[in-house]
N, C-alpha and C. Protein backbone atom coordinates (compact mmCIF):
# COMPACT_ATOMS: atom_id res chain seq x y z
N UNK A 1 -1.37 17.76 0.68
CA UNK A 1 -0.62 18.57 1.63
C UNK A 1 -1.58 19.57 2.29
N UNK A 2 -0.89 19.90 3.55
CA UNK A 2 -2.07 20.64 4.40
C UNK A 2 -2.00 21.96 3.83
N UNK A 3 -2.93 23.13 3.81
CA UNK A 3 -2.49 24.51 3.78
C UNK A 3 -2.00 25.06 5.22
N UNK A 4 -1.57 26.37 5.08
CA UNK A 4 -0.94 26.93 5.65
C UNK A 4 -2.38 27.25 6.89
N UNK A 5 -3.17 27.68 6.86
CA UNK A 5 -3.97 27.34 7.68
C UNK A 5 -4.18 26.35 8.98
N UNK A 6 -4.15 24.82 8.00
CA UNK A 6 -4.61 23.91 8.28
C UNK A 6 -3.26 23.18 9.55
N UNK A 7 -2.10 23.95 8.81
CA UNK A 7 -0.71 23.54 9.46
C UNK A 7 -0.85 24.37 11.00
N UNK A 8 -1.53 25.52 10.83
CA UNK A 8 -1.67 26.23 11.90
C UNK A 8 -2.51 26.09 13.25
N UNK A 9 -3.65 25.71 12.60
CA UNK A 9 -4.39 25.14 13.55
C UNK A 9 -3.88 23.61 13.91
N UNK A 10 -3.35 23.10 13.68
CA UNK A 10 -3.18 21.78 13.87
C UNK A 10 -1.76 21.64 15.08
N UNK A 11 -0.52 23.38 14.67
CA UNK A 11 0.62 23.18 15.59
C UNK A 11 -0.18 23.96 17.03
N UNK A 12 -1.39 25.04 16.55
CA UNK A 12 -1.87 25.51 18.06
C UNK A 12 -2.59 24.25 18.73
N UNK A 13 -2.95 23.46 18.27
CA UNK A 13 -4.11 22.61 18.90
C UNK A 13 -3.16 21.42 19.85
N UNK A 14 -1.76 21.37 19.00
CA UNK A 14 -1.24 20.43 19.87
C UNK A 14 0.17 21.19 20.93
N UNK A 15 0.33 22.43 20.66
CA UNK A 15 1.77 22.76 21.07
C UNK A 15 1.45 24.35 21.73
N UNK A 16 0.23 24.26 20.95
CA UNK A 16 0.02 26.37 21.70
C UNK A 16 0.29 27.24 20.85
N UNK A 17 0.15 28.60 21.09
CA UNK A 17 0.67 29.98 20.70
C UNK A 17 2.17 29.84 20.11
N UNK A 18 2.47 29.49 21.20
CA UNK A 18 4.00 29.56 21.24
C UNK A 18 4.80 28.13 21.17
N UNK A 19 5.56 28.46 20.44
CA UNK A 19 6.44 26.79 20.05
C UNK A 19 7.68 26.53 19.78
N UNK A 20 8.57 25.94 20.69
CA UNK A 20 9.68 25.83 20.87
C UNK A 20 10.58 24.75 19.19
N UNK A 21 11.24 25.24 19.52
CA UNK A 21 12.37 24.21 18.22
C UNK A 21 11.83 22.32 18.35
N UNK A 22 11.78 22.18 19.59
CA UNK A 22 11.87 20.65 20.29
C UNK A 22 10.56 20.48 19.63
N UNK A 23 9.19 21.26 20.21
CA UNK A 23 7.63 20.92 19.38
C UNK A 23 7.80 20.78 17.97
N UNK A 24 8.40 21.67 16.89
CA UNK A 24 8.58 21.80 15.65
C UNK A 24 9.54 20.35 15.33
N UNK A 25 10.22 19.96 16.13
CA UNK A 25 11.09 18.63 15.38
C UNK A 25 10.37 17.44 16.06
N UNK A 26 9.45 17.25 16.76
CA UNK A 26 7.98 16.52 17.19
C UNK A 26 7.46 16.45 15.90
N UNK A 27 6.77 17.50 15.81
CA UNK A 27 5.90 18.11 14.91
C UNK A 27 5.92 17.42 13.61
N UNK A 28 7.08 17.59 13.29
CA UNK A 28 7.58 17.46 11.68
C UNK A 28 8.04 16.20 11.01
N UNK A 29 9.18 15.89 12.55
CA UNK A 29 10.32 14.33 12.23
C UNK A 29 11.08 15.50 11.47
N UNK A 30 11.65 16.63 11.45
CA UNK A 30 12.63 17.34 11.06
C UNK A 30 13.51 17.82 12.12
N UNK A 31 14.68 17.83 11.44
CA UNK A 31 15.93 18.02 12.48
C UNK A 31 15.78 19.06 12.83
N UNK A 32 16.45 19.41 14.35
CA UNK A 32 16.97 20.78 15.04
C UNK A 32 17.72 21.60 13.95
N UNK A 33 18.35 20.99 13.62
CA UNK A 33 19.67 21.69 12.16
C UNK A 33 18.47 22.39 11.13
N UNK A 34 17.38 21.87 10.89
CA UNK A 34 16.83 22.20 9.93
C UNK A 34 15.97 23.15 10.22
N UNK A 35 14.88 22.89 11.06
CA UNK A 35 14.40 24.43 11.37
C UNK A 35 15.57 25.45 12.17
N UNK A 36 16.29 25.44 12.84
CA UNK A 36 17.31 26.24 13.09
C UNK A 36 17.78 27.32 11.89
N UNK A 37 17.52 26.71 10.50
CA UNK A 37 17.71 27.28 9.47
C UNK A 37 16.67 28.09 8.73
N UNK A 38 15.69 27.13 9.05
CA UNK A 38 13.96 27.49 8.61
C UNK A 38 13.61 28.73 9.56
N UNK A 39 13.90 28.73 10.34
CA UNK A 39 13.55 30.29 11.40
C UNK A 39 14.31 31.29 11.61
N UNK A 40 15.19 31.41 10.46
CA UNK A 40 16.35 32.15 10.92
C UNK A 40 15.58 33.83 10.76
N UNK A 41 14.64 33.78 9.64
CA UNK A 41 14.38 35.16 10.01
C UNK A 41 12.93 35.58 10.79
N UNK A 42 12.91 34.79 11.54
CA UNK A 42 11.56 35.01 12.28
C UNK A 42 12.31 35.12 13.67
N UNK A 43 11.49 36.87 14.56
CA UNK A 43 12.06 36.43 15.75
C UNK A 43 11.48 36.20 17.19
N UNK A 44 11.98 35.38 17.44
CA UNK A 44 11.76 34.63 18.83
C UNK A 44 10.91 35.42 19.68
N UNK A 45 10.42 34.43 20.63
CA UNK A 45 10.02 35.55 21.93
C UNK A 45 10.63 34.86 22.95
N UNK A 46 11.32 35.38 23.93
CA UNK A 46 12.33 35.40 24.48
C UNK A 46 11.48 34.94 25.94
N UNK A 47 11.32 33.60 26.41
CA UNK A 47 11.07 33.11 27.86
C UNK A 47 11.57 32.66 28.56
N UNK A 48 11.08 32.49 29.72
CA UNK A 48 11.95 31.71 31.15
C UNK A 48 12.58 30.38 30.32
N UNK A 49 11.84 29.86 29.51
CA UNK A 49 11.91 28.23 29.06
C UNK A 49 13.19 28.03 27.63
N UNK A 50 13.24 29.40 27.23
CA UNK A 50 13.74 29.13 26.01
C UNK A 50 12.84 30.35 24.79
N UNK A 51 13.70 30.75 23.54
CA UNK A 51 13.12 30.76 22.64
C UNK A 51 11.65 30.04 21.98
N UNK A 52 10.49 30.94 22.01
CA UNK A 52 9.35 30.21 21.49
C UNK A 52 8.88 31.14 20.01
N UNK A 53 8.65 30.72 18.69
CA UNK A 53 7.81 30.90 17.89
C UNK A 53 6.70 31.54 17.59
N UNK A 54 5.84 32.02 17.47
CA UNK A 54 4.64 32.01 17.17
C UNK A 54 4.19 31.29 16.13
N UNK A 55 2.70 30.21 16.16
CA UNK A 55 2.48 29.07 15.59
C UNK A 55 1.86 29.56 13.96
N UNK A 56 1.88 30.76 13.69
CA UNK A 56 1.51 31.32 12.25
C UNK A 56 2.53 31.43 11.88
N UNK A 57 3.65 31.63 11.99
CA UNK A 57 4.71 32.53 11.34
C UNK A 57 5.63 31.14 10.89
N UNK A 58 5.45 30.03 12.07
CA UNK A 58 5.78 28.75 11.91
C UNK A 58 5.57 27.86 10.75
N UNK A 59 3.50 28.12 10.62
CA UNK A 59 2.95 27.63 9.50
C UNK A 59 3.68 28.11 8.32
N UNK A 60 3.55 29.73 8.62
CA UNK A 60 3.63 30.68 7.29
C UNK A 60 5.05 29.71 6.44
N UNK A 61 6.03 29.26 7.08
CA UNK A 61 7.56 29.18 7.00
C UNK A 61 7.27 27.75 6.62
N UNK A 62 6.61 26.74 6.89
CA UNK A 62 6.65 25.17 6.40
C UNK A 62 5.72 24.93 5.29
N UNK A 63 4.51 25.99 5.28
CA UNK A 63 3.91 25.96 3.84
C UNK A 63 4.63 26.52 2.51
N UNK A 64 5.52 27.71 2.73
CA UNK A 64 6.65 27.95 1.71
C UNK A 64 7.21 27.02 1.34
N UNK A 65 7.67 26.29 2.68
CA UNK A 65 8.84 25.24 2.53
C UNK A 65 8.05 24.28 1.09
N UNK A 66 6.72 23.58 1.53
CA UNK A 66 6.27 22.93 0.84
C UNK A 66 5.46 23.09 -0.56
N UNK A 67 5.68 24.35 -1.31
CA UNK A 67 4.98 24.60 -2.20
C UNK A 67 6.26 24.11 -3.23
């Protein structure tokens, strides 16, 4: 399994800074339902496009998931 690091550089390299729900269920093969749940306490940054992430806080939240 990747580290939390490794998860990080890997969602900036393909998705950016910033990362929408849609990149994360790309990303993963995990449902909308599921990170919807997985991000509940991380908050958004608020754009023209939609709610985006930041791609650490993302990592930080799927390496928990996976320990």
């Amino acid at each position: 399994m990747a580290t939390m690091t490794e998860m990080a550089q890997d969602i900036k390299r393909e998705y950016g800074a910033f990362v929408s729900v849609s990149d994360l269920v790309e990303y993963s093969k995990c449902s909308r339902k599921w990170w919807s749940k997985m991000l509940i306490d991380i908050t958004p940054v608020g754009t023209s496009t939609g709610k985006r992430y930041f791609y650490k806080e993302v990592a930080a939240v799927l390496a928990a998931y996976h320990e």
